[in-house]
Protein backbone atom coordinates (compact mmCIF):
# COMPACT_ATOMS: atom_id res chain seq x y z
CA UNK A 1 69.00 -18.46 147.37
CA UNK A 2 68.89 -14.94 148.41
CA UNK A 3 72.02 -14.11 146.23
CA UNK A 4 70.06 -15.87 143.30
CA UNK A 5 66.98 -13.11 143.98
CA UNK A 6 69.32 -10.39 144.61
CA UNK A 7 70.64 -10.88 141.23
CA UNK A 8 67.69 -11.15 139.45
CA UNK A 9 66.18 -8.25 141.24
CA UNK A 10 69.28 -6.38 139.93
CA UNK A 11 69.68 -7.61 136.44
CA UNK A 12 65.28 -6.33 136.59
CA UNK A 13 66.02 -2.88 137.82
CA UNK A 14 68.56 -2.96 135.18
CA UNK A 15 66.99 -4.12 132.07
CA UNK A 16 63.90 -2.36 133.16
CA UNK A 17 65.72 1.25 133.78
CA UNK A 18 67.14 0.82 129.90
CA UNK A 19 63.89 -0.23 128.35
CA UNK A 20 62.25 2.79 130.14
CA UNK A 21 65.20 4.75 128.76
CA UNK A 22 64.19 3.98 125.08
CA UNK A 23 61.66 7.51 126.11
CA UNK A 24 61.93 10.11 122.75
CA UNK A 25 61.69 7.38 120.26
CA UNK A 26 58.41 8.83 118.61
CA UNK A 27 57.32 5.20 117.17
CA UNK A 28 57.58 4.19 120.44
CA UNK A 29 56.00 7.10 122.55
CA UNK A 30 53.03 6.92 120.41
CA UNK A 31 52.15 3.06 119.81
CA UNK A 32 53.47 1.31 123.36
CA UNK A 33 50.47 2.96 125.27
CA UNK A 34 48.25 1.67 122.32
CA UNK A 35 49.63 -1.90 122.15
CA UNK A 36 49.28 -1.85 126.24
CA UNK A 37 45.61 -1.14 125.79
CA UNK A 38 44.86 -3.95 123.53
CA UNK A 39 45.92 -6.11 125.83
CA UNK A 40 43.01 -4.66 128.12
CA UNK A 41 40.04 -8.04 129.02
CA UNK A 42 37.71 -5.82 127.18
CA UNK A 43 38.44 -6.69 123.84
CA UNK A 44 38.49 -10.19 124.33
CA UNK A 45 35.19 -11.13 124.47
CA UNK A 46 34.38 -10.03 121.05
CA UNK A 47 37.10 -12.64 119.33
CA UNK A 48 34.12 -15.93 120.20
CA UNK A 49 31.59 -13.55 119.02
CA UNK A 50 33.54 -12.17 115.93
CA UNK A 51 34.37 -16.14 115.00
CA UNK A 52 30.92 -16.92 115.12
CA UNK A 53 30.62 -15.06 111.78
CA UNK A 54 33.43 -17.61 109.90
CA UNK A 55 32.69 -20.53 111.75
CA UNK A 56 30.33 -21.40 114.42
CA UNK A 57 32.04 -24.71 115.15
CA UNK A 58 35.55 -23.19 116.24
CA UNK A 59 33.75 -19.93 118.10
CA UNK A 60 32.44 -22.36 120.52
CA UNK A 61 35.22 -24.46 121.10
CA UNK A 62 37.50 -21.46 121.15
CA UNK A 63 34.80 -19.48 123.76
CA UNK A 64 34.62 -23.12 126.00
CA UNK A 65 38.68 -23.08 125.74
CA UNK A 66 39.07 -19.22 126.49
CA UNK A 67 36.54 -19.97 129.14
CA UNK A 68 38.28 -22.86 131.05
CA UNK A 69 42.21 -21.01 130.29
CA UNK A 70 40.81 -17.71 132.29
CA UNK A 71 39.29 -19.82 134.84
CA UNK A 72 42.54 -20.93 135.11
CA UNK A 73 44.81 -17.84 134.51
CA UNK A 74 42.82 -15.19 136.60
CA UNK A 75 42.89 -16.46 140.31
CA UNK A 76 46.57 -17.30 139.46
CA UNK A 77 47.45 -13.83 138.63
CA UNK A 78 45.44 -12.68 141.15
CA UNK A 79 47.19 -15.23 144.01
CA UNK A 80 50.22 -14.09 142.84
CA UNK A 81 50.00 -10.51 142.36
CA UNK A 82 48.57 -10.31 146.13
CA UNK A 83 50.72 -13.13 147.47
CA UNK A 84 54.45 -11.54 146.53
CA UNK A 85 53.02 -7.51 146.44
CA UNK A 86 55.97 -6.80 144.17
CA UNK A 87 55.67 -2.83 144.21
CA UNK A 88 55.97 -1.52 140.64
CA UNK A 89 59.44 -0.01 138.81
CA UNK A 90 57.52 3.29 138.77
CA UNK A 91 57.59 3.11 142.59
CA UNK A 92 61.18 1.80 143.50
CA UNK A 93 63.22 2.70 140.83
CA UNK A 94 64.18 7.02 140.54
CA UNK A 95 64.83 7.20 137.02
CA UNK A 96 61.47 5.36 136.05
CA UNK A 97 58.14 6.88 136.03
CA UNK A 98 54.95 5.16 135.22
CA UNK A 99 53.79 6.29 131.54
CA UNK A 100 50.18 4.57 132.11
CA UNK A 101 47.81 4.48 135.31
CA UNK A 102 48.25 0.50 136.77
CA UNK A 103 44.89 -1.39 136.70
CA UNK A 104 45.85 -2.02 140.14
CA UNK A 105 48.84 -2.11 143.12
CA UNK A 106 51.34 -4.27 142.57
CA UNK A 107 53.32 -5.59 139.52
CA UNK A 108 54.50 -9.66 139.90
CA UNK A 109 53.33 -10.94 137.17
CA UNK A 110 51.59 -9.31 134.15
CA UNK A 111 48.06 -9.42 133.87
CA UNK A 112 48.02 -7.77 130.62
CA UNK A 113 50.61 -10.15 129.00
CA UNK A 114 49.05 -13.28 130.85
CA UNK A 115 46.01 -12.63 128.82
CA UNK A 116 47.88 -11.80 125.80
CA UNK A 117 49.49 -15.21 125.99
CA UNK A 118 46.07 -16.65 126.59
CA UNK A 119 44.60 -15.22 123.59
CA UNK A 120 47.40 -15.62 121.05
CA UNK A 121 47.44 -18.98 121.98
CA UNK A 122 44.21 -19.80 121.82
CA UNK A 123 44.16 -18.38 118.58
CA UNK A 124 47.16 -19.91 117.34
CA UNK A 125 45.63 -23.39 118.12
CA UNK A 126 42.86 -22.51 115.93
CA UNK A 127 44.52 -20.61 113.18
CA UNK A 128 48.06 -21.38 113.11
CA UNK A 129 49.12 -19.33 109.78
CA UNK A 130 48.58 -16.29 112.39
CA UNK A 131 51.07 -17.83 115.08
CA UNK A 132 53.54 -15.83 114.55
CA UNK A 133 51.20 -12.14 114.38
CA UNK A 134 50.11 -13.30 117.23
CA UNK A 135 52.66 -14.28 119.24
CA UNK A 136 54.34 -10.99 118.48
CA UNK A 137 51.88 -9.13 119.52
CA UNK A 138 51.83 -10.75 122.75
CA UNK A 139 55.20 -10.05 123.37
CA UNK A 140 54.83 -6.47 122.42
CA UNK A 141 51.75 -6.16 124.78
CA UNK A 142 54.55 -7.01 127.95
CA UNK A 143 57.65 -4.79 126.51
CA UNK A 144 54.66 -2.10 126.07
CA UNK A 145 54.21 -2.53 129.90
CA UNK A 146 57.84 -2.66 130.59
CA UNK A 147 58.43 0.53 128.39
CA UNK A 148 55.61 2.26 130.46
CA UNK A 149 57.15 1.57 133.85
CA UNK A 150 54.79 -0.59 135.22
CA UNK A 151 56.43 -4.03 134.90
CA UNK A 152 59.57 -5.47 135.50
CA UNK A 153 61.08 -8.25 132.96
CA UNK A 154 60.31 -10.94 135.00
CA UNK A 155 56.90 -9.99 135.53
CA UNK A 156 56.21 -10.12 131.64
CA UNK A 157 57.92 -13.42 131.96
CA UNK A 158 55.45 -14.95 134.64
CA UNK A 159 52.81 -13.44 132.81
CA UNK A 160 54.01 -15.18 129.56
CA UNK A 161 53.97 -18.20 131.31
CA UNK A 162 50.58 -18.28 133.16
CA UNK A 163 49.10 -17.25 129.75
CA UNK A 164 50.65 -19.59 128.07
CA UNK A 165 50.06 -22.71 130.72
CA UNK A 166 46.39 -21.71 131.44
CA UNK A 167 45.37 -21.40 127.22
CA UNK A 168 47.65 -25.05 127.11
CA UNK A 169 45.22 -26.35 129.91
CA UNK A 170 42.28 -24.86 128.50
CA UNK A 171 42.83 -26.64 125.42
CA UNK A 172 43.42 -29.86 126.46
CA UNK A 173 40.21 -29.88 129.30
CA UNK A 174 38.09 -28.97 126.16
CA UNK A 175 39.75 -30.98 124.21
């Protein structure tokens, strides 16, 4: 088992280095901080409210879905992050710096992609012609962390899977 983590921790520090690397790409210097932020919680609260202007009927099962997939997703994140205190790539590894300040100490799994997953899930269920919009973003909200030097790979893919298990669970509790 310890080889197994050992190599994953490797392969991390390795993929994580390289997508730090990426730096001097202008595209990618200006929007990754910007795609990081929208995957700040303060947005989300407006998407129930913003639906309630289409249709009332879907804002409040999406808000009573959201509602139960956070309840869900938040004290997971939370267990986890302060369960495993994975210190941050920005921390451990020399040629990585953090681009961003970290919301908080330690970095296993995403927060920000977590609720990324939630919402573009969520979302999907309700509007599928944006899946795919959606789900991109998503994923662009954890290589944005990645590329800022706050996440390893396998944090964005705990996060990924959190968000999408917890807006899954949501859905089917609301029904």
């Amino acid at each position: 088992m310890k080889t197994f983590v050992n190599s994953v921790t490797h392969w991390d520090s390795v993929f994580a280095t390289a997508i730090f690397g990426l730096s001097g790409r202008r595209l990618l210097s200006s929007t990754m901080p910007w795609i990081s932020h929208t995957g700040n919680g303060y947005y989300y609260p407006l998407v129930p409210v913003m639906l309630l202007i289409f249709d009332t009927r879907t804002a409040w099962s999406f808000f009573l879905a959201g509602l139960v997939a956070f309840a869900i997703e938040l004290p997971l994140y939370k267990a986890l992050k302060n369960g495993i205190k994975r210190h941050r790539p920005c921390e451990v590894l020399s040629r990585v710096s953090g681009r961003v300040s970290p919301s908080d100490q330690f970095s296993f799994p995403s927060g920000h992609t977590a609720a990324a997953f939630v919402m573009a899930t969520l979302l999907s269920y309700f509007f599928p012609l944006l899946s795919m919009p959606l789900l991109s973003w998503a994923f662009l909200v954890g290589f944005s962390r990645i590329y800022l030097g706050v996440h390893y790979p396998t944090d964005i893919l705990a996060g990924m899977v959190i968000g999408l298990l917890s807006a899954l669970s949501g859905l089917a509790i609301v029904g």
